[in-house]
PDB file of N, CA and C in Angstrom:
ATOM      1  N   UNK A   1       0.818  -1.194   0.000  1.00  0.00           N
ATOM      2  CA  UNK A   1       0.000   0.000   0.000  1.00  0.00           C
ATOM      3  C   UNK A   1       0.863   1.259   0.000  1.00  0.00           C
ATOM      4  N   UNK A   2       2.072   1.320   0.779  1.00  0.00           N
ATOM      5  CA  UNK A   2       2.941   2.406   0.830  1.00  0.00           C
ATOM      6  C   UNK A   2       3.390   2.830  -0.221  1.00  0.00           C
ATOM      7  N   UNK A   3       3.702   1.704  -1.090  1.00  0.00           N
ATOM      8  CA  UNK A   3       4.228   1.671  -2.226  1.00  0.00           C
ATOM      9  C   UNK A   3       3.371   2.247  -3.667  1.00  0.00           C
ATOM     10  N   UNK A   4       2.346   1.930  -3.332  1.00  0.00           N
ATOM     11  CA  UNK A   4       1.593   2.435  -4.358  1.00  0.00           C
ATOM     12  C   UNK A   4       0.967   3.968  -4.024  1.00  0.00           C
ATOM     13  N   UNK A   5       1.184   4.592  -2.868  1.00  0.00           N
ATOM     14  CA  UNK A   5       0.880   6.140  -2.314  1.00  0.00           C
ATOM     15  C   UNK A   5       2.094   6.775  -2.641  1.00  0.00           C
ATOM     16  N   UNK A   6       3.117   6.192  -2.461  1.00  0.00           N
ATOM     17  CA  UNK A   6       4.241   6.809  -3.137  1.00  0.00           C
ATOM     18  C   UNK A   6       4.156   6.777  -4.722  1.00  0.00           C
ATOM     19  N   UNK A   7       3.880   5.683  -5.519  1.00  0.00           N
ATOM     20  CA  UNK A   7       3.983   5.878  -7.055  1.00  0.00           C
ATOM     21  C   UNK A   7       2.891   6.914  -7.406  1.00  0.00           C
ATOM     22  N   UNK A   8       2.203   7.056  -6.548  1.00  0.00           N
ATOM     23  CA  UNK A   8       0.953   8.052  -7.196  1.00  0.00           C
ATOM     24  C   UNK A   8       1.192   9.589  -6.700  1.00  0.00           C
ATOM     25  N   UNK A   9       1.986   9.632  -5.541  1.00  0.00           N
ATOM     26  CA  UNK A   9       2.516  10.815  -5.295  1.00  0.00           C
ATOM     27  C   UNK A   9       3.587  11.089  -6.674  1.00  0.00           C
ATOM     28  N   UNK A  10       4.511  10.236  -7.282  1.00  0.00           N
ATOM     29  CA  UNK A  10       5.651  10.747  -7.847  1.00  0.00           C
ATOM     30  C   UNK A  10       4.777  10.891  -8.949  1.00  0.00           C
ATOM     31  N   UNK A  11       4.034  10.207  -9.476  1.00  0.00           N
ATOM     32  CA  UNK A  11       3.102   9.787 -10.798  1.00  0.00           C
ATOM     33  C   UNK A  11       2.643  11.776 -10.470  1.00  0.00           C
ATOM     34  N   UNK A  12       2.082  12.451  -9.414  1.00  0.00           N
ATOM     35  CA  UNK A  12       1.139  13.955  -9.341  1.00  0.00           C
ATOM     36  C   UNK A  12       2.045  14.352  -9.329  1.00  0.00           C
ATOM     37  N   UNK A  13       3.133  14.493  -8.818  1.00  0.00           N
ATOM     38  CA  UNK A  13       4.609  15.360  -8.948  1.00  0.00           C
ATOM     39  C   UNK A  13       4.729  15.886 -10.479  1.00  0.00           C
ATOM     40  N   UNK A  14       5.040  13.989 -11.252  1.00  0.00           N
ATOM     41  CA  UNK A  14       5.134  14.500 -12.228  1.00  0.00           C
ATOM     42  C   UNK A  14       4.074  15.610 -13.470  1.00  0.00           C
ATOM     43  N   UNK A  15       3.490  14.899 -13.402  1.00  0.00           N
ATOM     44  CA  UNK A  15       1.914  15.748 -14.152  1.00  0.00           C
ATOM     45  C   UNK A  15       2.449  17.551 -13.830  1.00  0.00           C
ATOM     46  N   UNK A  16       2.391  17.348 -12.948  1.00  0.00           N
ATOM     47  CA  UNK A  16       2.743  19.054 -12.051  1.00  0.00           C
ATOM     48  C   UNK A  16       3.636  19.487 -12.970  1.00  0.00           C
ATOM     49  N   UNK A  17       5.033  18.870 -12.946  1.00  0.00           N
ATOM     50  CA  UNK A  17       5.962  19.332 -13.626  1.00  0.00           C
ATOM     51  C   UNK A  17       5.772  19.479 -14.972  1.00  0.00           C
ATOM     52  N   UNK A  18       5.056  18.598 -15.598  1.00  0.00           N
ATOM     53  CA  UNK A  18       4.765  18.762 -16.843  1.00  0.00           C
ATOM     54  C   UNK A  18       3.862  19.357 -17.356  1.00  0.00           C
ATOM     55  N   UNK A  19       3.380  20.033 -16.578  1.00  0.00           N
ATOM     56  CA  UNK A  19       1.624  21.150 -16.749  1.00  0.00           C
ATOM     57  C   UNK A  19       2.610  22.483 -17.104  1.00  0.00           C
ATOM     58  N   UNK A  20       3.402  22.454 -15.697  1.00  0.00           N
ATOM     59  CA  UNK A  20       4.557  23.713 -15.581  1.00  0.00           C
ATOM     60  C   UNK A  20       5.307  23.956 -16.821  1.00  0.00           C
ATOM     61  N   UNK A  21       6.431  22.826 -17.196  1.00  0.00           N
ATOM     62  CA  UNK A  21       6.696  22.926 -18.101  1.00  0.00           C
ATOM     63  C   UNK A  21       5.899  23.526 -19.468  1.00  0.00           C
ATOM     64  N   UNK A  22       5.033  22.850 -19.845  1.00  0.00           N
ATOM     65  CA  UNK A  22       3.953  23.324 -21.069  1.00  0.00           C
ATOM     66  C   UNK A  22       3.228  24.553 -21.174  1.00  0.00           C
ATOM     67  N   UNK A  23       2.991  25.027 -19.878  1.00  0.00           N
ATOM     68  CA  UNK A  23       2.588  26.811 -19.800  1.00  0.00           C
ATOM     69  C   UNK A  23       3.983  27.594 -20.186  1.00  0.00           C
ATOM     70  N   UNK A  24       5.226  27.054 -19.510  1.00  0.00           N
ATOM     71  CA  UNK A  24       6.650  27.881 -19.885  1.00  0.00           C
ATOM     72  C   UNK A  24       6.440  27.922 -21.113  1.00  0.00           C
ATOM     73  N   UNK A  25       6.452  26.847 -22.029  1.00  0.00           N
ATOM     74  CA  UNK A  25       6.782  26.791 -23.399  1.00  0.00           C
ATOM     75  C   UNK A  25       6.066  27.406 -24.143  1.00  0.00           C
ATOM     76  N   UNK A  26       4.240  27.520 -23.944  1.00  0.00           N
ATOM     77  CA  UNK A  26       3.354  27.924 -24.293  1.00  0.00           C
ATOM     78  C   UNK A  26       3.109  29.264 -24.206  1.00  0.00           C
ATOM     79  N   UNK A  27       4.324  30.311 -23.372  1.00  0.00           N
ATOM     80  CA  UNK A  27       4.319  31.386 -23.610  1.00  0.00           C
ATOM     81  C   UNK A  27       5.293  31.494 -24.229  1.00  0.00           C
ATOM     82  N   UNK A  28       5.896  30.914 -24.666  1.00  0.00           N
ATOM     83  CA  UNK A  28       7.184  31.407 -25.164  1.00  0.00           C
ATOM     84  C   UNK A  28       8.124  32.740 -25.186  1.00  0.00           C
ATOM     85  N   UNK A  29       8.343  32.129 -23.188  1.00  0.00           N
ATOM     86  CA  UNK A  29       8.987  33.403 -22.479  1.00  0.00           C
ATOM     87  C   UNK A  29       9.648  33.011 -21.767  1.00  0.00           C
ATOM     88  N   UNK A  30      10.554  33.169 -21.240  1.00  0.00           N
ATOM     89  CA  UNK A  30      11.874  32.587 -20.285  1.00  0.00           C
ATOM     90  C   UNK A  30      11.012  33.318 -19.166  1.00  0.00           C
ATOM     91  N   UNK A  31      10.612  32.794 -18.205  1.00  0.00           N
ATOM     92  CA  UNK A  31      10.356  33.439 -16.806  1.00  0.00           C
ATOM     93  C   UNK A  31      11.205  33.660 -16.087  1.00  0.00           C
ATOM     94  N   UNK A  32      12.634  33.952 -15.989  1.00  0.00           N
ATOM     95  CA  UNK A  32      13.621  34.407 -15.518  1.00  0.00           C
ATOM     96  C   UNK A  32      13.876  36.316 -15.891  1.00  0.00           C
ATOM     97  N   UNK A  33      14.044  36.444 -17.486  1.00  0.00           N
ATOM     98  CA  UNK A  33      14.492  37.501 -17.737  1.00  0.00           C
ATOM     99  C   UNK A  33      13.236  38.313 -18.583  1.00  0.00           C
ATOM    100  N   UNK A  34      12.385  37.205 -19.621  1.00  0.00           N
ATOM    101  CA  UNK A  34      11.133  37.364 -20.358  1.00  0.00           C
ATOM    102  C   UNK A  34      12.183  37.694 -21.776  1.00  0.00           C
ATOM    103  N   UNK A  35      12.998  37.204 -21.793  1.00  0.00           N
ATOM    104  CA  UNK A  35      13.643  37.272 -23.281  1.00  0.00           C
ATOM    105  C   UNK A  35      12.620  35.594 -23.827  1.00  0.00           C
ATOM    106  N   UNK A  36      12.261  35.507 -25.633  1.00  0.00           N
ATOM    107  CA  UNK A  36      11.879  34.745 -25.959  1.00  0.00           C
ATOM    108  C   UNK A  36      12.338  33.432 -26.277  1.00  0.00           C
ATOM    109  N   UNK A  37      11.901  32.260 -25.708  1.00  0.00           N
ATOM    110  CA  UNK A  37      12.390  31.026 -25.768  1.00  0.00           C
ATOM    111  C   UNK A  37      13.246  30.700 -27.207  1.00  0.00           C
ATOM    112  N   UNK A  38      13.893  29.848 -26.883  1.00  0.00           N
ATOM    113  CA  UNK A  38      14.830  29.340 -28.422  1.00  0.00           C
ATOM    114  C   UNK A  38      14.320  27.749 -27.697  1.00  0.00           C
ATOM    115  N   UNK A  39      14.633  26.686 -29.373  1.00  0.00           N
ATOM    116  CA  UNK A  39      14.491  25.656 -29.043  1.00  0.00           C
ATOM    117  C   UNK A  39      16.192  25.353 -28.775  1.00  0.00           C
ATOM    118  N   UNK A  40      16.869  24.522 -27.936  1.00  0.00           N
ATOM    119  CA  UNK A  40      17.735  23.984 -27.628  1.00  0.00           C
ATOM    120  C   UNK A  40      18.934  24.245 -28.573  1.00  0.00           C
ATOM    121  N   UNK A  41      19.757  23.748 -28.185  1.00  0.00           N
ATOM    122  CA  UNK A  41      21.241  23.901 -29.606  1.00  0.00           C
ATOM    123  C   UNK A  41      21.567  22.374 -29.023  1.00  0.00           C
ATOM    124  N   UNK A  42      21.587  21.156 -28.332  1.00  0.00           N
ATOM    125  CA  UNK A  42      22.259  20.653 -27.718  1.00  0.00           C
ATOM    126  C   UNK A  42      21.108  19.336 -27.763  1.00  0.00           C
ATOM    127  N   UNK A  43      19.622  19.753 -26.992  1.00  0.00           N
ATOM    128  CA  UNK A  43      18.780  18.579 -26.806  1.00  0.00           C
ATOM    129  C   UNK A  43      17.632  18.857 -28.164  1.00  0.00           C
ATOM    130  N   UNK A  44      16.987  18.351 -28.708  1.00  0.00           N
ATOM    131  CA  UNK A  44      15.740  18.413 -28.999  1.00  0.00           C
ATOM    132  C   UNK A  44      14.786  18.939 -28.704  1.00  0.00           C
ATOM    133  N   UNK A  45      14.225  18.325 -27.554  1.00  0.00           N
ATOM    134  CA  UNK A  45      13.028  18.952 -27.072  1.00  0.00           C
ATOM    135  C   UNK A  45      13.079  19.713 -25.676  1.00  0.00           C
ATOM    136  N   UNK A  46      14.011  20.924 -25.705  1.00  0.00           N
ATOM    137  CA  UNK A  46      14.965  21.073 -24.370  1.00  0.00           C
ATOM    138  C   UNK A  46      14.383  22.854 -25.033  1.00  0.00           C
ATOM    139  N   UNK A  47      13.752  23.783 -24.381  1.00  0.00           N
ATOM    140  CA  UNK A  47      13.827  24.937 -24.762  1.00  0.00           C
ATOM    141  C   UNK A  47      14.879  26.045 -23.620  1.00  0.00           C
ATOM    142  N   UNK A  48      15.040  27.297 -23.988  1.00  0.00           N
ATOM    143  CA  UNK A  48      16.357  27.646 -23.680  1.00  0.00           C
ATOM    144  C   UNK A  48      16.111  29.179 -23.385  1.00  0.00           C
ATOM    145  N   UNK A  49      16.334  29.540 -22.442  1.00  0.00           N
ATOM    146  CA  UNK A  49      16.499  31.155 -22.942  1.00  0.00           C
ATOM    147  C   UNK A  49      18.358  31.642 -23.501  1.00  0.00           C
ATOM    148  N   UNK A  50      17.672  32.386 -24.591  1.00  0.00           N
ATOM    149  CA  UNK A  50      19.020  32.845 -25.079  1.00  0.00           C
ATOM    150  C   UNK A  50      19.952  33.605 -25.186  1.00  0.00           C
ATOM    151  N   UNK A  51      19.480  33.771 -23.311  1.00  0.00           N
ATOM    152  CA  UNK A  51      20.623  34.388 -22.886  1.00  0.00           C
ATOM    153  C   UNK A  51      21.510  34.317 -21.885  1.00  0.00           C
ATOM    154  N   UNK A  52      21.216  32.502 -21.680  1.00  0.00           N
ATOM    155  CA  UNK A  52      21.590  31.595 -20.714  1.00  0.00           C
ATOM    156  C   UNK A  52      23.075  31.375 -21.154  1.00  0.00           C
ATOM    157  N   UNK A  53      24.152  31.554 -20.337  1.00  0.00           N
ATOM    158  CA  UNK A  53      25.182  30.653 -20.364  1.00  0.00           C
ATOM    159  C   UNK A  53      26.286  32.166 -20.681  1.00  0.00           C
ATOM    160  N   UNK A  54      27.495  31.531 -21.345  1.00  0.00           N
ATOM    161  CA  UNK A  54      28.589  32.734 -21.484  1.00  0.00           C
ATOM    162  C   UNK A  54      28.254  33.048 -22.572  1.00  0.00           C
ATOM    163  N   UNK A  55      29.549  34.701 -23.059  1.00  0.00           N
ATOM    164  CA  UNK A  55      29.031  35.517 -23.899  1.00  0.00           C
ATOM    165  C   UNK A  55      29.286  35.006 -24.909  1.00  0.00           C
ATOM    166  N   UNK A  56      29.662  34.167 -25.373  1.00  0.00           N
ATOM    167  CA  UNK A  56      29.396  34.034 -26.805  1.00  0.00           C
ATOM    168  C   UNK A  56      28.529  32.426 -26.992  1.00  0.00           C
ATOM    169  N   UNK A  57      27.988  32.403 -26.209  1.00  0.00           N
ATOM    170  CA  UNK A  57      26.662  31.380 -26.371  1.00  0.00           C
ATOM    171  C   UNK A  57      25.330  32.113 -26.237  1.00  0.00           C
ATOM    172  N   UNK A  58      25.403  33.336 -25.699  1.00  0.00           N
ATOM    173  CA  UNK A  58      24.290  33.843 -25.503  1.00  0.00           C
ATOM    174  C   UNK A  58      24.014  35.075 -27.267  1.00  0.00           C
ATOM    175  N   UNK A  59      22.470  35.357 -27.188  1.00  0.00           N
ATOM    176  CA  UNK A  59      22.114  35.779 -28.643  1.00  0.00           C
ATOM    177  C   UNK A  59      22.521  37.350 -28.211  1.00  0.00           C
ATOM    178  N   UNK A  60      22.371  38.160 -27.120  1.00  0.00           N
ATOM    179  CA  UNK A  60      23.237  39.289 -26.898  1.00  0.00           C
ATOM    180  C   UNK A  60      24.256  39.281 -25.751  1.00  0.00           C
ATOM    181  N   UNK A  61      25.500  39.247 -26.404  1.00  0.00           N
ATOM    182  CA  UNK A  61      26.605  39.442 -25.039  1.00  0.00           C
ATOM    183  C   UNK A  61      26.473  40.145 -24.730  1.00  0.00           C
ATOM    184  N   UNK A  62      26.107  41.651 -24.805  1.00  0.00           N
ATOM    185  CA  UNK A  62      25.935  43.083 -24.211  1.00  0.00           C
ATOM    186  C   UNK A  62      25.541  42.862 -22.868  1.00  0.00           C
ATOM    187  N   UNK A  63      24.548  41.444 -22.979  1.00  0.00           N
ATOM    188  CA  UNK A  63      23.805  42.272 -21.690  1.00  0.00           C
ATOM    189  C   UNK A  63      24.023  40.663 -20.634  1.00  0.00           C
ATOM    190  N   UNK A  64      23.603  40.645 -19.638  1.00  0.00           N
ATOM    191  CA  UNK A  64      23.448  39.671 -18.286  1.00  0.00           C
ATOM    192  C   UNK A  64      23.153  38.681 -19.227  1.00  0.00           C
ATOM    193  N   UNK A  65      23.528  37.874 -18.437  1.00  0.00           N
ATOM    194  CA  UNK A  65      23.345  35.867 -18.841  1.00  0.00           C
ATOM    195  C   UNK A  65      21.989  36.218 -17.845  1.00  0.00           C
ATOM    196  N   UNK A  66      21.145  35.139 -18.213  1.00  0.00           N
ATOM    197  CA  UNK A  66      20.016  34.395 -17.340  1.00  0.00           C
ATOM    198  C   UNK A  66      20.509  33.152 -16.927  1.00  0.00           C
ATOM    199  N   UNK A  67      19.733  33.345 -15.878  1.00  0.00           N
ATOM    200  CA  UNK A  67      20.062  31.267 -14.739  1.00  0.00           C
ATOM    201  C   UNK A  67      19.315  30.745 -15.620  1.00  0.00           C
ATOM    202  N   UNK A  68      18.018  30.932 -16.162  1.00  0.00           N
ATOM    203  CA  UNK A  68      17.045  29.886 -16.813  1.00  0.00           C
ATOM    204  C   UNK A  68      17.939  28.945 -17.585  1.00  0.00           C
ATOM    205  N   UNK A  69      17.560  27.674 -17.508  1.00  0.00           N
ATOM    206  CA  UNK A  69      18.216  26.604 -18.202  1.00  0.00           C
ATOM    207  C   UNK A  69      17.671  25.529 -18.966  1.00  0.00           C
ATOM    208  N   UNK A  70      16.565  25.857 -19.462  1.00  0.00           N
ATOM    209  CA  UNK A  70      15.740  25.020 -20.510  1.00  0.00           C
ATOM    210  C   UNK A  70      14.669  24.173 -19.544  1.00  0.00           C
ATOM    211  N   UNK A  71      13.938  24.206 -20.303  1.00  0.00           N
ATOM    212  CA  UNK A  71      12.478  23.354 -19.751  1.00  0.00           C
ATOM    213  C   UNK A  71      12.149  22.108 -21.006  1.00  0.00           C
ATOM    214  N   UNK A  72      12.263  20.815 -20.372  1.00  0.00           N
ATOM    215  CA  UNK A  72      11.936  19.858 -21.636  1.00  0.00           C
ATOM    216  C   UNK A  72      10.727  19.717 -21.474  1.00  0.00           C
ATOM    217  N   UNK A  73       9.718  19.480 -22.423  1.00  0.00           N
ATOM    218  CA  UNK A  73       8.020  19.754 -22.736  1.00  0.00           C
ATOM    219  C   UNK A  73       8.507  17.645 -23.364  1.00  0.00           C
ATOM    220  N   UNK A  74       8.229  17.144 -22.457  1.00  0.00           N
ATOM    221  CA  UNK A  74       7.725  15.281 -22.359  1.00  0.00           C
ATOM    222  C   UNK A  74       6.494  14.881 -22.848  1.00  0.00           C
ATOM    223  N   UNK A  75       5.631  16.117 -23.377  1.00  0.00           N
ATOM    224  CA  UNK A  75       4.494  15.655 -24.005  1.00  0.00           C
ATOM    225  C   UNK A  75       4.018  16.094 -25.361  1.00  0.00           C
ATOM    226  N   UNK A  76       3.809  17.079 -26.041  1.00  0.00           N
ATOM    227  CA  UNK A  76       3.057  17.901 -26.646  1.00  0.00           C
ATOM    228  C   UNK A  76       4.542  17.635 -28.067  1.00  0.00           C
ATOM    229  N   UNK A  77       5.891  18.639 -27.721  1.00  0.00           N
ATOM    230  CA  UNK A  77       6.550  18.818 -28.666  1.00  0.00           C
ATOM    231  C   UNK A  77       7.345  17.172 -28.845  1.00  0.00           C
ATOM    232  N   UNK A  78       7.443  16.493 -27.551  1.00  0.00           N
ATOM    233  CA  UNK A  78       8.472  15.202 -27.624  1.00  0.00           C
ATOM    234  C   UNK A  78       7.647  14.370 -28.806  1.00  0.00           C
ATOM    235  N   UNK A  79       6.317  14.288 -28.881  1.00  0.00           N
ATOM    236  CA  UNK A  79       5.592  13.246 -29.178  1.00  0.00           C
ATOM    237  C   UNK A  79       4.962  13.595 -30.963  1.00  0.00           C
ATOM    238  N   UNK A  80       5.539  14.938 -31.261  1.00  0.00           N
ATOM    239  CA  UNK A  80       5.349  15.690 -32.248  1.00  0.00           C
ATOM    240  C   UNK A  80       5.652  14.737 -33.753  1.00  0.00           C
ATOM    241  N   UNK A  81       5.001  14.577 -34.621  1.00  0.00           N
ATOM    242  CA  UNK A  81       5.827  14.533 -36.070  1.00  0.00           C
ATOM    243  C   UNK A  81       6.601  16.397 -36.455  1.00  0.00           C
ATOM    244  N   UNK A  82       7.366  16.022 -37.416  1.00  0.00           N
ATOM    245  CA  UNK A  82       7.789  17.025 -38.233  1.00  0.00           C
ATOM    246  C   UNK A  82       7.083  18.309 -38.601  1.00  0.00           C
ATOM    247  N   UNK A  83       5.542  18.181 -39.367  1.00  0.00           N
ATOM    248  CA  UNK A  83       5.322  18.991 -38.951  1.00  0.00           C
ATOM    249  C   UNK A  83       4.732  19.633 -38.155  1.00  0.00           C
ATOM    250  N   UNK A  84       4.211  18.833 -36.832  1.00  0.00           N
ATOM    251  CA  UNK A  84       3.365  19.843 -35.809  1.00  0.00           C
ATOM    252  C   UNK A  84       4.725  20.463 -34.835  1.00  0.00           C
ATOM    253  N   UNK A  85       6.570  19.999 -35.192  1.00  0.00           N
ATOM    254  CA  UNK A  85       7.332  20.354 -34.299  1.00  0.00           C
ATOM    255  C   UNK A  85       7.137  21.847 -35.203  1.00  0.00           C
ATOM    256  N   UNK A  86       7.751  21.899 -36.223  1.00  0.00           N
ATOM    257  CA  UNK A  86       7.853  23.583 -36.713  1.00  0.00           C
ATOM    258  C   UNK A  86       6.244  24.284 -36.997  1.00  0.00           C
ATOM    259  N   UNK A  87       4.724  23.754 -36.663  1.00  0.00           N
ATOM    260  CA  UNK A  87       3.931  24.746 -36.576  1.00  0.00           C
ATOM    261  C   UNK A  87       4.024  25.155 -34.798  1.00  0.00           C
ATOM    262  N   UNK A  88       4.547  24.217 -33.745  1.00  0.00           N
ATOM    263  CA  UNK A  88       5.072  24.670 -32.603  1.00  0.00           C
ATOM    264  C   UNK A  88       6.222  25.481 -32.374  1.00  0.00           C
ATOM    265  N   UNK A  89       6.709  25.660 -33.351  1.00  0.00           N
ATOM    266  CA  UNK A  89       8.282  26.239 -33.304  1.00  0.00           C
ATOM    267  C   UNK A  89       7.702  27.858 -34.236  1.00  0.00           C
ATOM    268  N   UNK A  90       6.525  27.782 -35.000  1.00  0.00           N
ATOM    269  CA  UNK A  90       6.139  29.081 -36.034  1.00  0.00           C
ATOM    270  C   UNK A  90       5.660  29.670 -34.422  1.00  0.00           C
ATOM    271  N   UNK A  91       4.906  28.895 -33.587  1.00  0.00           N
ATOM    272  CA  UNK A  91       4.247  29.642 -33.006  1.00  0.00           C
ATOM    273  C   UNK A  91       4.559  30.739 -31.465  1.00  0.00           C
ATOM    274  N   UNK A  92       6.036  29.821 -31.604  1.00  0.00           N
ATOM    275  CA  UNK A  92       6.937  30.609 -30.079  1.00  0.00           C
ATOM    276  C   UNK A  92       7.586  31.702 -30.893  1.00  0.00           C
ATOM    277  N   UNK A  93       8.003  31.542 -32.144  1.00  0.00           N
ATOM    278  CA  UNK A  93       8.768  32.804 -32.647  1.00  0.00           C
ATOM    279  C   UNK A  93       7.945  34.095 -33.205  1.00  0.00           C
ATOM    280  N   UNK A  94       6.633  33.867 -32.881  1.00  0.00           N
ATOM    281  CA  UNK A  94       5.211  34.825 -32.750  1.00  0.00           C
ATOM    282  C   UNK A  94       5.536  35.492 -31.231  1.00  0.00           C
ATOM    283  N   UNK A  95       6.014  35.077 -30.310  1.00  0.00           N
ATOM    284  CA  UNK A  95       6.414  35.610 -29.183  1.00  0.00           C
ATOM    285  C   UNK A  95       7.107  36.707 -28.548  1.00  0.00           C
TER     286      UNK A  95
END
């Protein structure tokens, strides 16, 4: 019985995280700085703000790095064909 209150706790954890995740992505806004999401350089389905990391990884060195460090979306974009990834990808760069 313990065992199965725990899988259903980690089982709502996760959901949580992945609700979270999918509103991040779905604005296509870094909630750190509000610069607009990029998809990954590194993972797939890994989004990024791009202005995470050092200056010449980031899209303006001028200004502050962000902590934000990508949010992977496990449902919606992972599970995507080809083209619903780039009408998801038309629709963050509307952002």
């Amino acid at each position: 019985m313990a065992t199965q209150q725990k899988g259903d706790r980690r089982a709502q954890r996760m959901r949580a995280i992945n609700a979270q995740s999918e509103a991040i992505i779905a604005s296509g806004v870094c909630p750190e700085c509000g610069k607009g999401l990029i998809l990954g350089k590194f993972f797939q389905n890994q989004w990024d703000c791009p202005q995470y990391g050092r200056e010449d990884y980031r899209a303006d060195p001028s200004t502050e790095s962000c902590r934000f460090r990508g949010v992977e979306l496990m449902s919606r974009y992972a599970m995507a064909n080809d083209a619903e990834r780039e009408a998801i990808q038309a629709e963050l760069k509307k952002h």
